[in-house]
C-alpha atoms as a PDB file:
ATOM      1  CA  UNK A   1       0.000   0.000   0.000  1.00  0.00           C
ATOM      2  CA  UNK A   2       0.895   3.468  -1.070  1.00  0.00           C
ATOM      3  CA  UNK A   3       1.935   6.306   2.305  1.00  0.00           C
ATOM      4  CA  UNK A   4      -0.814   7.409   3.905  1.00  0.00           C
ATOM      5  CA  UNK A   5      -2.435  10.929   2.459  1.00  0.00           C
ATOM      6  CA  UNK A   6      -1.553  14.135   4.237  1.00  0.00           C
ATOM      7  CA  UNK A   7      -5.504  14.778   4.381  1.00  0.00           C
ATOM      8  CA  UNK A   8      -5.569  17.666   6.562  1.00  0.00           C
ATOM      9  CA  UNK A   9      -9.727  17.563   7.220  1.00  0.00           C
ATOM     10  CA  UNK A  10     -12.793  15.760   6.137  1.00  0.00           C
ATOM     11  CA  UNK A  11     -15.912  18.345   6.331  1.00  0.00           C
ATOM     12  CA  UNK A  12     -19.721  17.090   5.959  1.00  0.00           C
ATOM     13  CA  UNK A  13     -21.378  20.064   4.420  1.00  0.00           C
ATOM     14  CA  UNK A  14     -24.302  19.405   2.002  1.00  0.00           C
ATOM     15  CA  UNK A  15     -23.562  22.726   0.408  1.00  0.00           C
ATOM     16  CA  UNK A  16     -20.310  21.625  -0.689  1.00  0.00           C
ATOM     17  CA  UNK A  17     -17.838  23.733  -1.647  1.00  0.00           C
ATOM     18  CA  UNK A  18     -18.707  27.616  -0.850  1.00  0.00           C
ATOM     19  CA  UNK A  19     -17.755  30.695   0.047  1.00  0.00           C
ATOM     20  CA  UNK A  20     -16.919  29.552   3.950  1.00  0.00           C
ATOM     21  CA  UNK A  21     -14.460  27.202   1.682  1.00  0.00           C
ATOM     22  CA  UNK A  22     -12.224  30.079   1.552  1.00  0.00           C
ATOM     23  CA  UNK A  23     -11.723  30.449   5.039  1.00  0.00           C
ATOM     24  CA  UNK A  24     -10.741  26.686   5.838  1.00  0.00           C
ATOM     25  CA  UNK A  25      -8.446  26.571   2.826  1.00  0.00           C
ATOM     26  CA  UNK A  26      -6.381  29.216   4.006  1.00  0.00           C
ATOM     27  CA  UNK A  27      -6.854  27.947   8.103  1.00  0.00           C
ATOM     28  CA  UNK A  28      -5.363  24.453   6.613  1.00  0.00           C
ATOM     29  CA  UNK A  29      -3.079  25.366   4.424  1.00  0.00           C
ATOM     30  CA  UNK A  30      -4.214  23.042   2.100  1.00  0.00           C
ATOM     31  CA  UNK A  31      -3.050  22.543  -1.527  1.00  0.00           C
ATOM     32  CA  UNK A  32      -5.665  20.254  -2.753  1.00  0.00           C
ATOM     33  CA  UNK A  33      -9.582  20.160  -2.606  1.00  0.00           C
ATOM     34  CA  UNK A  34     -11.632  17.475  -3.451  1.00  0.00           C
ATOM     35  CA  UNK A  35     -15.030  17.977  -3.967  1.00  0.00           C
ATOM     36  CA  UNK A  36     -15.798  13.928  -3.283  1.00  0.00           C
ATOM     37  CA  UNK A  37     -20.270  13.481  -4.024  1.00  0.00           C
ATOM     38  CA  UNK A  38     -21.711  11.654  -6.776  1.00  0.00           C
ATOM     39  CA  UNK A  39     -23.848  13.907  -8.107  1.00  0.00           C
ATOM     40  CA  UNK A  40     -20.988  17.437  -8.539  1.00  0.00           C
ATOM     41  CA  UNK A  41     -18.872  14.742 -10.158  1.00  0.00           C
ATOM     42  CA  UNK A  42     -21.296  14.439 -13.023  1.00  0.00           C
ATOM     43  CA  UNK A  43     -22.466  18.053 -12.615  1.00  0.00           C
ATOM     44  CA  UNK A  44     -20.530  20.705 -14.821  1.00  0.00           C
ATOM     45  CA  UNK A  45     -22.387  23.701 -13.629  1.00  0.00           C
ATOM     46  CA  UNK A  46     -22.256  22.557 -10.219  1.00  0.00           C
ATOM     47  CA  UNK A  47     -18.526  22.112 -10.492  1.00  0.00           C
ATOM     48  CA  UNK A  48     -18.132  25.728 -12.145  1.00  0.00           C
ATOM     49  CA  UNK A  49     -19.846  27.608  -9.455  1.00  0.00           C
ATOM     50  CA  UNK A  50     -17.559  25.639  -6.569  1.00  0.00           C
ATOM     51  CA  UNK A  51     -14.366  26.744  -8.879  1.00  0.00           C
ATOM     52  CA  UNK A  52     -15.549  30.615  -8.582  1.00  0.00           C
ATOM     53  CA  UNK A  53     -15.141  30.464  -4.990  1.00  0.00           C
ATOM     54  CA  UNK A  54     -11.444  28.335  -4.603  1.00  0.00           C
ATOM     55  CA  UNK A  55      -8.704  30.240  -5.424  1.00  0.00           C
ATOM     56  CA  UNK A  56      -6.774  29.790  -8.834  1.00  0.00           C
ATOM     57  CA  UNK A  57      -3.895  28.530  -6.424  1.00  0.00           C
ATOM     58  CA  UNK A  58      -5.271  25.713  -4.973  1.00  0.00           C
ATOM     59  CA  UNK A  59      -6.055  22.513  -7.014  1.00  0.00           C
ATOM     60  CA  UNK A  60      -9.721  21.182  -6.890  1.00  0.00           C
ATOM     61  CA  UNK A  61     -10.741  18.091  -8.029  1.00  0.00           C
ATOM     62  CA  UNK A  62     -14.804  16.355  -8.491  1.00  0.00           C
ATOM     63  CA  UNK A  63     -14.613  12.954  -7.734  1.00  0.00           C
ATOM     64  CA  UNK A  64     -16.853  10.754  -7.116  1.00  0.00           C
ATOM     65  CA  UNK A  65     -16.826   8.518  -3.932  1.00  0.00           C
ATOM     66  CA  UNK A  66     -15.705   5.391  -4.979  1.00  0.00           C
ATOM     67  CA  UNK A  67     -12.907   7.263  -7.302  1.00  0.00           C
ATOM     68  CA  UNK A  68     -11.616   9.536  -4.083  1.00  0.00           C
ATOM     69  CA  UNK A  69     -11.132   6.385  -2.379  1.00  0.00           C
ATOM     70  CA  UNK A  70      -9.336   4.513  -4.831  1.00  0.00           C
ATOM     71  CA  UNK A  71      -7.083   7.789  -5.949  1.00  0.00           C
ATOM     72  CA  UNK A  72      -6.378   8.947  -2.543  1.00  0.00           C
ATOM     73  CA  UNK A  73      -3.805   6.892  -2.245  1.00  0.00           C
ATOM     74  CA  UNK A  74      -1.935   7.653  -5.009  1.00  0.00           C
ATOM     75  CA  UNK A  75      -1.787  11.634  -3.659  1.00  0.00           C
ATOM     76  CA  UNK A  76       1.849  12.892  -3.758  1.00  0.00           C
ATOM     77  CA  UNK A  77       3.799  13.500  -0.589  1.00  0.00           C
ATOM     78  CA  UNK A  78       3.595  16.962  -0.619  1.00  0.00           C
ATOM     79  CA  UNK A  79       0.131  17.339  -1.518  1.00  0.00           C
ATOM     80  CA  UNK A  80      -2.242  18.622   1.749  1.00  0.00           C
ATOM     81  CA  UNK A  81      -5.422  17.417   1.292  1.00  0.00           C
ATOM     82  CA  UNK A  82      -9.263  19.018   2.258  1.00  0.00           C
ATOM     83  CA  UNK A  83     -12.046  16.452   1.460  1.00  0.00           C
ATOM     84  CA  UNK A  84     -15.663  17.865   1.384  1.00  0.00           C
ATOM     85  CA  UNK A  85     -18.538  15.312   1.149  1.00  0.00           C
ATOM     86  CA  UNK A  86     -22.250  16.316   2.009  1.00  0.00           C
ATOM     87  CA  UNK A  87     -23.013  13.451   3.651  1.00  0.00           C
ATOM     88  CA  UNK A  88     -21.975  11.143   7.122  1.00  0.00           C
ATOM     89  CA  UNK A  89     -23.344   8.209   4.548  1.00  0.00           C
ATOM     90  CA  UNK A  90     -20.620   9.635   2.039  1.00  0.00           C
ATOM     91  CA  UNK A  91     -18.003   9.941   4.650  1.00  0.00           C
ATOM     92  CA  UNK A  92     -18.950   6.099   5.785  1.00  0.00           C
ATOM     93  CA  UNK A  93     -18.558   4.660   2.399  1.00  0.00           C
ATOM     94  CA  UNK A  94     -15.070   6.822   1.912  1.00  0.00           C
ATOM     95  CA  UNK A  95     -14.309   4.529   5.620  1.00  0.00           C
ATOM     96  CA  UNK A  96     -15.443   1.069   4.141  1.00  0.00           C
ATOM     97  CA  UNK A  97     -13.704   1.525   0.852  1.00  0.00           C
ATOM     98  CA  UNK A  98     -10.217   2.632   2.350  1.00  0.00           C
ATOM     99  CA  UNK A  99     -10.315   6.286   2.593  1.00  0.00           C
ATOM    100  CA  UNK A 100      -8.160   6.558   5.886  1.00  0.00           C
ATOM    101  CA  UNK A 101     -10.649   8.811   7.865  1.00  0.00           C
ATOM    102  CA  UNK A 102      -9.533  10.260  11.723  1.00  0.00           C
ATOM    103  CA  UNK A 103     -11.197  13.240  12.555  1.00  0.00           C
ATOM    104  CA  UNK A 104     -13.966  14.494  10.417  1.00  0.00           C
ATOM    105  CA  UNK A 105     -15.929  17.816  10.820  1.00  0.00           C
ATOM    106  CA  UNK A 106     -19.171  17.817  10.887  1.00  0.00           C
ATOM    107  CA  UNK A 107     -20.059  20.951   9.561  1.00  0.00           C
ATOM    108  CA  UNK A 108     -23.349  21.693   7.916  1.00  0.00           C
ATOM    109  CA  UNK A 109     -26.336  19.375   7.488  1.00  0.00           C
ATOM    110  CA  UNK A 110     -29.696  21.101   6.522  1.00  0.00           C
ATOM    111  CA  UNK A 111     -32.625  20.549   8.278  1.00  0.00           C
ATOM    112  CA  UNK A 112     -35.539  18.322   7.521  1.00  0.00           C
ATOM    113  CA  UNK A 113     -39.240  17.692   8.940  1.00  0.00           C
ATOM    114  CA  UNK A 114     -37.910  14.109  10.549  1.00  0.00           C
ATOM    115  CA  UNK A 115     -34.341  15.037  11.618  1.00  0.00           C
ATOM    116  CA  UNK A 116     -33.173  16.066  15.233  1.00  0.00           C
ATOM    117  CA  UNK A 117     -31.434  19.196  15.603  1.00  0.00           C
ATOM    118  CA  UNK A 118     -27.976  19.349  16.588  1.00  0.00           C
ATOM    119  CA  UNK A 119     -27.210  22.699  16.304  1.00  0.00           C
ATOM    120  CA  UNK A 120     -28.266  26.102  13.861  1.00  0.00           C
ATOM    121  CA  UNK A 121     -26.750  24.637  10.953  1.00  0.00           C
ATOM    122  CA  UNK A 122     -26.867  20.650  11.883  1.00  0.00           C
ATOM    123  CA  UNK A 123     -29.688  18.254  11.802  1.00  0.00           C
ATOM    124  CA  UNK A 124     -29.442  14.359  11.889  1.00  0.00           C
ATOM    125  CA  UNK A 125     -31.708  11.844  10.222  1.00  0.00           C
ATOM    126  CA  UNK A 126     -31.655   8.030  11.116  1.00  0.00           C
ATOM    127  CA  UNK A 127     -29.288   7.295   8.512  1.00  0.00           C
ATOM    128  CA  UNK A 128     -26.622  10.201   9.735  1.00  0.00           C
ATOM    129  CA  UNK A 129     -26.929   9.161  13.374  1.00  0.00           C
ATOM    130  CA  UNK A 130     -26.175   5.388  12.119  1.00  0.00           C
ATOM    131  CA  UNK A 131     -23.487   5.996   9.540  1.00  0.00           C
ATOM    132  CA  UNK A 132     -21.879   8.273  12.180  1.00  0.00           C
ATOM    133  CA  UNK A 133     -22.156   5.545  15.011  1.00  0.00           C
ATOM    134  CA  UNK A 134     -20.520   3.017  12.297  1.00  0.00           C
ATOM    135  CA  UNK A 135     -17.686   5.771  11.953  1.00  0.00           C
ATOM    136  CA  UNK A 136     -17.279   5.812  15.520  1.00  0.00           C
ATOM    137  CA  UNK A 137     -17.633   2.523  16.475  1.00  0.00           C
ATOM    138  CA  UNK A 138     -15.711   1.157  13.479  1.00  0.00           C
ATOM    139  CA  UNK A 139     -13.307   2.731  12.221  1.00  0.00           C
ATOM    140  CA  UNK A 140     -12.390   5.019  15.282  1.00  0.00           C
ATOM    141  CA  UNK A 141     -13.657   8.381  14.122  1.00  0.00           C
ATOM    142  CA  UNK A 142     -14.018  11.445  15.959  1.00  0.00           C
ATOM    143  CA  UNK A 143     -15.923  14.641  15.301  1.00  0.00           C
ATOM    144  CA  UNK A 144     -15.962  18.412  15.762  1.00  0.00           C
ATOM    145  CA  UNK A 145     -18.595  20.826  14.818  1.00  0.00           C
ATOM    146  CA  UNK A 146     -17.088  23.888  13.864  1.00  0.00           C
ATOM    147  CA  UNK A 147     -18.741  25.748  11.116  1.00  0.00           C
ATOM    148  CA  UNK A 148     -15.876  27.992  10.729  1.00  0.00           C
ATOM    149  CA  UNK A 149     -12.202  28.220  11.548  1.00  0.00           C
ATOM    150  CA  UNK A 150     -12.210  31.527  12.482  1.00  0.00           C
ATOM    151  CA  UNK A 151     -14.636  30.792  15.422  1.00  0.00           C
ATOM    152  CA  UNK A 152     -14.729  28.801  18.618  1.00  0.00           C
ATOM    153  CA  UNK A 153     -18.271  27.505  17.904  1.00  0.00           C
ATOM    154  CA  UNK A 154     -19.206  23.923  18.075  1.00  0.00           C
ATOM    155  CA  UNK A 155     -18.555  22.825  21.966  1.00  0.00           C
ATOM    156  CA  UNK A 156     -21.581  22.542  22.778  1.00  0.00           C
ATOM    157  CA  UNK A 157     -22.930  21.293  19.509  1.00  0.00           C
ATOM    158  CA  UNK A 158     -20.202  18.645  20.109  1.00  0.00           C
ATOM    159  CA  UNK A 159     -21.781  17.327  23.341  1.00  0.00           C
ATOM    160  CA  UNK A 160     -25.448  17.747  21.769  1.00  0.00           C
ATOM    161  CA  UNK A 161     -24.131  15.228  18.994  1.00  0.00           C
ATOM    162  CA  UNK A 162     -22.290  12.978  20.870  1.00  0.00           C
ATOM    163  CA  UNK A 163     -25.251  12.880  23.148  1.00  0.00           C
ATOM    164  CA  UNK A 164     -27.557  12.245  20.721  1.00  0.00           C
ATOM    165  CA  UNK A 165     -24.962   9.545  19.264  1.00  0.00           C
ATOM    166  CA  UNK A 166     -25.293   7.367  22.413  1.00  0.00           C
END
């Protein structure tokens, strides 16, 4: 097997890649951004609204999840790496095909009639709370909530999700 990735953060944010993408690009120091979802891998307008907002400098990639997991490995040493799904399902699947996953941030997950709130800006359904107990419980993940790197937000949405984890 190939060294592991320098991936520098994992962020669930169903919006993607935005203007807030700015701000952890430059807080990481990162290189490399990949956009890892289905759907903005297939998506050319999607994909050209996400480049107006990454600067020129950085490299961005769409990949879908079963190609980020596969290619991840083959990243160069001194690539450093931020990987935005929109999904904990997305981030699970990354887990069970290989993607080396540690901490992930769980940043922004929009609110629906039948999910429990978390915080302002995060809101589980069944299938997050599971695929984020499977990341736990599995594959040793932790989280952190923090919507933005220039903030100290997310404590307490930390203990509302791990409470609501079990």
């Amino acid at each position: 097997m190939d060294a592991k990735p320098n991936v520098k953060m994992i962020r669930i944010d169903e919006r993607l890649i935005h203007g807030q993408g700015q701000l952890w690009i430059k807080s990481l120091g990162v290189n490399l951004v990949i956009c890892a979802n289905d759907k903005a891998a297939a998506d050319s307008m999607q994909q050209s609204l996400m480049k107006a907002v990454v600067p020129k400098d950085i490299g961005l990639r769409f990949w879908n999840i079963e190609r980020t997991a596969k290619i991840i490995w083959k990243a160069l040493p001194n690539q450093s790496i931020f990987v935005v799904v929109s999904s904990p399902k997305d981030v699970l699947t990354l887990a069970e095909q290989g993607f080396p996953v540690g901490e992930v941030n769980v940043g922004n997950i929009h609110a629906k009639e039948e999910k429990e709130k978390v915080s302002q800006f995060i809101y589980l359904g069944e299938e997050d709370k599971e695929a984020l107990r499977t990341l736990r419980d599995k594959f040793g993940c932790t989280f952190n909530t923090k919507t933005s790197p220039v903030s100290n937000d997310g404590e307490q949405s930390l203990e509302k999700l791990e409470s609501i984890l079990g």
